[in-house]
N, C-alpha and C. Protein backbone atom coordinates (compact mmCIF):
# COMPACT_ATOMS: atom_id res chain seq x y z
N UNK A 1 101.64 102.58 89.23
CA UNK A 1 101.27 102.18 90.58
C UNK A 1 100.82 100.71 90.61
N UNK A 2 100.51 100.28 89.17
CA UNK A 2 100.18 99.26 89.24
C UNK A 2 100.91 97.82 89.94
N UNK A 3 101.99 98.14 90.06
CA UNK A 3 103.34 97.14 89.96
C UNK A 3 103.47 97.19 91.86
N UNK A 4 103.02 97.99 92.22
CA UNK A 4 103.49 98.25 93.58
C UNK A 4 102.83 96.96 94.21
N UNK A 5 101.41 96.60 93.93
CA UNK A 5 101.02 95.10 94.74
C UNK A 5 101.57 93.80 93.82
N UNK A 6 102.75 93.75 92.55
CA UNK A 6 103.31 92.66 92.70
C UNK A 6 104.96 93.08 93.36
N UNK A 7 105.58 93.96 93.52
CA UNK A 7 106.13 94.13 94.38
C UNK A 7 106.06 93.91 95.72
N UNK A 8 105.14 94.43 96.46
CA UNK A 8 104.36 93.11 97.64
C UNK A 8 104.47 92.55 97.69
N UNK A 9 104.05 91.84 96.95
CA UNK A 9 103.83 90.23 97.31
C UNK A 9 105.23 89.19 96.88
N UNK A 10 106.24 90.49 96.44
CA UNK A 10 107.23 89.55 96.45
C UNK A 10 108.15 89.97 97.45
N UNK A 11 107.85 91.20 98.35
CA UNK A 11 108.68 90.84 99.28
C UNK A 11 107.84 90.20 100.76
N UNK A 12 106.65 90.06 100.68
CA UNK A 12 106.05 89.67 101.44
C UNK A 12 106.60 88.20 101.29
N UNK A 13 106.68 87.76 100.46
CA UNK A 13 106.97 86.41 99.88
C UNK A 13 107.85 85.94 100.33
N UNK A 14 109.39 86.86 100.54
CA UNK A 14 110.12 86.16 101.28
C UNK A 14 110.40 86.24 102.36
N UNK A 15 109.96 87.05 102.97
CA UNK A 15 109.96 86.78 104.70
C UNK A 15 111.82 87.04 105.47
N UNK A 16 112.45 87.81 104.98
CA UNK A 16 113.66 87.81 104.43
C UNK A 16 114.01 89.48 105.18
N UNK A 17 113.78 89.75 105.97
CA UNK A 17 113.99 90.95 106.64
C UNK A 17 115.33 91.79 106.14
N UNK A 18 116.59 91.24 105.79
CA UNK A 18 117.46 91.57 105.43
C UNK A 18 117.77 91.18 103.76
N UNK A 19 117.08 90.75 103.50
CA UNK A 19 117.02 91.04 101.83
C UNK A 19 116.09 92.19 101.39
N UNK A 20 114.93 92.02 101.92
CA UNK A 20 114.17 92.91 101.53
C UNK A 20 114.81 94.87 101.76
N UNK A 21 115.66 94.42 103.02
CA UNK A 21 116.53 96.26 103.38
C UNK A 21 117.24 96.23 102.30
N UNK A 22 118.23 94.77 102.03
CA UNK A 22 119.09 95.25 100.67
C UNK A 22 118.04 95.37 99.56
N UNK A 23 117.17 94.85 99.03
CA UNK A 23 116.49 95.51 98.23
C UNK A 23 115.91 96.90 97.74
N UNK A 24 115.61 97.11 99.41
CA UNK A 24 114.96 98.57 99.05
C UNK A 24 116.59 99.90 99.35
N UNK A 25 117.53 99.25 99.58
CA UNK A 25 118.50 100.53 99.83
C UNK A 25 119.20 100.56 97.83
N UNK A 26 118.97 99.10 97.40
CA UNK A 26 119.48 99.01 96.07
C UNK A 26 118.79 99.98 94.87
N UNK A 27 117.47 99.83 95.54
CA UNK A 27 116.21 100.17 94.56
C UNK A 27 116.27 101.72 94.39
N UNK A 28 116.07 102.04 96.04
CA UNK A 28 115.42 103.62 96.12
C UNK A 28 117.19 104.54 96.14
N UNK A 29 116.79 105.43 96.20
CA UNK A 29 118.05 106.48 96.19
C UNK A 29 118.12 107.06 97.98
N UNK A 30 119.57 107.66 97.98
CA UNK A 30 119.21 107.75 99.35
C UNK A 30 118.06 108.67 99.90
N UNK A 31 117.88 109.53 99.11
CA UNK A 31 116.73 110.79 99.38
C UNK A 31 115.38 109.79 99.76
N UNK A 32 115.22 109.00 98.88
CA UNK A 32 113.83 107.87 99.04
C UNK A 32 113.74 107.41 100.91
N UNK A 33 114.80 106.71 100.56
CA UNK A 33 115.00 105.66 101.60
C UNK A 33 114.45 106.86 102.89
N UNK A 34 115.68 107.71 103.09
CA UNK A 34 115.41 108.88 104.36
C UNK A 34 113.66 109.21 104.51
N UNK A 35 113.17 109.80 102.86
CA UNK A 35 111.81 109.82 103.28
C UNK A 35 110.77 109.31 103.72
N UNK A 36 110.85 108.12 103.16
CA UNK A 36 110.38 106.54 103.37
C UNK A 36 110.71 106.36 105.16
N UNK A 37 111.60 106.17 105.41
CA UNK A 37 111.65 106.27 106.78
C UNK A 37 111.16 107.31 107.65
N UNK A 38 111.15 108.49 107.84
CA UNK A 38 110.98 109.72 108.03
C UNK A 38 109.38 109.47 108.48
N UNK A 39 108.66 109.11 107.11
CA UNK A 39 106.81 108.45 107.41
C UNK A 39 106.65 107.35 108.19
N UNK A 40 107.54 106.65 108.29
CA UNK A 40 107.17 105.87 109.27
C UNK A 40 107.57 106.06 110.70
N UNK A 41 108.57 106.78 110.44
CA UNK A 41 108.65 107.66 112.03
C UNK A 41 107.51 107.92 112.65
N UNK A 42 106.77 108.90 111.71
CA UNK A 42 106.20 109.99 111.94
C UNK A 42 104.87 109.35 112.36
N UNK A 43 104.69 107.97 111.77
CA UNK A 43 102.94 107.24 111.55
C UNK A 43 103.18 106.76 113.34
N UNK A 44 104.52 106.07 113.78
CA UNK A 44 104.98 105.80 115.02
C UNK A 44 104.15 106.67 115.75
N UNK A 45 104.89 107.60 115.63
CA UNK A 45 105.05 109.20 116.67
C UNK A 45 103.60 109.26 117.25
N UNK A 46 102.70 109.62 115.85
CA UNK A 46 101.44 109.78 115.85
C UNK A 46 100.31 108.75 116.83
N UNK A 47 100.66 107.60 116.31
CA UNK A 47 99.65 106.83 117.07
C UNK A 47 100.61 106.38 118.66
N UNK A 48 101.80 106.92 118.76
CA UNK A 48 102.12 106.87 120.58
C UNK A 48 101.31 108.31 120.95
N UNK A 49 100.40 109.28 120.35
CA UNK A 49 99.95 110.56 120.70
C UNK A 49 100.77 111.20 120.81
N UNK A 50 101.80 111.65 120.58
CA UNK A 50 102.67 112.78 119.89
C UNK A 50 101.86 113.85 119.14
N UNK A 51 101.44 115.12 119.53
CA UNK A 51 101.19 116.08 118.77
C UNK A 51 102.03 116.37 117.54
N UNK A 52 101.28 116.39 116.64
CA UNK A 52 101.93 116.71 115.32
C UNK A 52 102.72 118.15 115.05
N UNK A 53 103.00 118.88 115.93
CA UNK A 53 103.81 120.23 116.01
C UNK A 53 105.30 119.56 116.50
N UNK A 54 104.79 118.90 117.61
CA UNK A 54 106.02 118.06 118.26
C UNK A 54 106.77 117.12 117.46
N UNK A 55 106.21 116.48 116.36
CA UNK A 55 107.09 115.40 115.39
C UNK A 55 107.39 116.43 114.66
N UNK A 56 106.71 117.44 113.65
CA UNK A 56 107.07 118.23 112.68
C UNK A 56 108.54 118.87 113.47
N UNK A 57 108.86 119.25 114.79
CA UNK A 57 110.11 119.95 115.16
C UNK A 57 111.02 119.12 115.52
N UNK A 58 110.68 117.69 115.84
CA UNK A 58 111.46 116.25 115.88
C UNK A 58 111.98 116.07 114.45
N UNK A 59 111.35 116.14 113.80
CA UNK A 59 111.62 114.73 112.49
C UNK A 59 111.93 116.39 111.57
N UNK A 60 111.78 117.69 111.77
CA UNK A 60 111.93 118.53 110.43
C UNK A 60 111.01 118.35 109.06
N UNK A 61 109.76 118.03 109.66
CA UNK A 61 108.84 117.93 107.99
C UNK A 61 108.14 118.61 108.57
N UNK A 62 107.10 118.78 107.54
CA UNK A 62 105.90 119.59 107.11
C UNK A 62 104.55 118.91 107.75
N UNK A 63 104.05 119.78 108.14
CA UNK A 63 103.03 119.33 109.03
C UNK A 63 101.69 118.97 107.95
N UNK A 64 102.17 119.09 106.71
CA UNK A 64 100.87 118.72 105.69
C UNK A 64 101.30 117.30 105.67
N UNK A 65 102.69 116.83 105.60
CA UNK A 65 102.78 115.51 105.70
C UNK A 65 102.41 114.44 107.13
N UNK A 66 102.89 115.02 108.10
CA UNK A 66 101.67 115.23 109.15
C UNK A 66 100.83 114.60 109.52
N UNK A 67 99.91 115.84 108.89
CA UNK A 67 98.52 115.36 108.28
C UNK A 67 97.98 114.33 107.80
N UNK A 68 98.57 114.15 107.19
CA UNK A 68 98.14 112.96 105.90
C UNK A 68 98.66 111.76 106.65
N UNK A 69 99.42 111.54 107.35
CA UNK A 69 99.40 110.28 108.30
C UNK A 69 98.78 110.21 109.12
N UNK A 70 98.36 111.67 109.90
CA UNK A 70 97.07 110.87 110.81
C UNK A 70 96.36 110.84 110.13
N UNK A 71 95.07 111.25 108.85
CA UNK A 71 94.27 111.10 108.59
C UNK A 71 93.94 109.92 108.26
N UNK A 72 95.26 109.02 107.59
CA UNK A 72 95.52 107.45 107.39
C UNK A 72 95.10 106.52 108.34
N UNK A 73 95.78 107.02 109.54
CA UNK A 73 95.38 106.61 110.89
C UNK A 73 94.58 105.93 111.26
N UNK A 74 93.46 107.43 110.84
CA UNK A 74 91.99 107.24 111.50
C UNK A 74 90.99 106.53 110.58
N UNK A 75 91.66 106.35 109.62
CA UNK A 75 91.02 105.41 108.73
C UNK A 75 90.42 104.12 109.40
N UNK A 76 88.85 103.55 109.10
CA UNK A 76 88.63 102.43 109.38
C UNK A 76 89.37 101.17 109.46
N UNK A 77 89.85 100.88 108.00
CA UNK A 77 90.94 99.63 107.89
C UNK A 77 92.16 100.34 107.56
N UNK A 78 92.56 101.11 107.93
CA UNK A 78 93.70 101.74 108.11
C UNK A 78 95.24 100.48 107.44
N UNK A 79 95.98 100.70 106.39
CA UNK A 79 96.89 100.23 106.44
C UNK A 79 98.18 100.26 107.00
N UNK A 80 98.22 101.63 107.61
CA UNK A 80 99.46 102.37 108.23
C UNK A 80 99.09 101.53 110.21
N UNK A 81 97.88 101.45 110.18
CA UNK A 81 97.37 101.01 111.60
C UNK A 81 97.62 99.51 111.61
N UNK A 82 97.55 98.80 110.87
CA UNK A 82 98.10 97.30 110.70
C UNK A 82 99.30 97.20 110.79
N UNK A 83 99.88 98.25 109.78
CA UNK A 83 101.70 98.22 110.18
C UNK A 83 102.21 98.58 111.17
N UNK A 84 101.22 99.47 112.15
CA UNK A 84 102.01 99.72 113.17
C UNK A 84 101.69 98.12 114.17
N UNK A 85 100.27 97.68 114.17
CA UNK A 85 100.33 96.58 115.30
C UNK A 85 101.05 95.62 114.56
N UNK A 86 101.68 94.86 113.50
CA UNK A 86 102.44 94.14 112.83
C UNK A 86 103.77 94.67 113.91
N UNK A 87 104.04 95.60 113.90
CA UNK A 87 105.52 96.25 114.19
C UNK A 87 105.79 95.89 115.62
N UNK A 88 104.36 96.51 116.61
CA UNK A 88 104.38 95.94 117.83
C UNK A 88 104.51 94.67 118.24
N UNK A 89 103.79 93.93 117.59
CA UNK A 89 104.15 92.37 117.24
C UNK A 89 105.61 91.65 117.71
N UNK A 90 105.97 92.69 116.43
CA UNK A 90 107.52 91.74 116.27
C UNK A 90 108.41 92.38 117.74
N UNK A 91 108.07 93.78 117.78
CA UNK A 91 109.37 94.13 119.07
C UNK A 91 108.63 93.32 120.22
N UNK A 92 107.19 93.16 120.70
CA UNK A 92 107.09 92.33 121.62
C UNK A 92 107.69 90.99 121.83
N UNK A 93 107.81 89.98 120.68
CA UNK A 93 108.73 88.79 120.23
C UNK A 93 109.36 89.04 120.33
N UNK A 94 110.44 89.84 120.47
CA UNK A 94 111.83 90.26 120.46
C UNK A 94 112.08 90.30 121.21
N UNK A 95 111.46 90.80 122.08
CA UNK A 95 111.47 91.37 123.82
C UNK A 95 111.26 90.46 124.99
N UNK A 96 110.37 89.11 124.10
CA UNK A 96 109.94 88.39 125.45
C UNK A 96 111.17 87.10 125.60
């Protein structure tokens, strides 16, 4: 796990939106990638207030996984809560 914050910081590093997708479709397998996406659906879903019964029959997961994203959520410094206003960010730029 150790490797995961210099991995960070090297794709943080390049700022490279489309290297970093070819990176991670090169890296992970497709099973990864789907799941990997799938959580971030789901972290979406959650903080638009989506009941978590309602994503679990949307998205087909497990409501322990779920779980564990809102509990992330509600976290004080929440990292999943930065990524989502980071995210809003960019589609607002996009949009205006």
């Amino acid at each position: 796990m150790y490797k995961l914050k210099e991995i960070a910081a090297v794709l943080a590093a390049t700022g490279d939106g489309e290297l970093i997708e070819g990176f991670l479709k090169s890296i992970l397998t497709k099973n990864e990638s789907e799941e990997i996406s799938s959580r971030w659906e789901l972290v979406k879903l959650l903080n638009d207030g989506m009941s978590q019964r309602k994503i679990a029959d949307k998205l087909g997961i497990s409501l322990c996984k779920i779980t564990r994203g809102s509990r992330e959520l509600k976290k004080g410094h929440s990292p999943f809560k930065s990524m989502i206003e980071a995210h809003k960010k960019i589609q607002k730029s996009r949009s205006a």
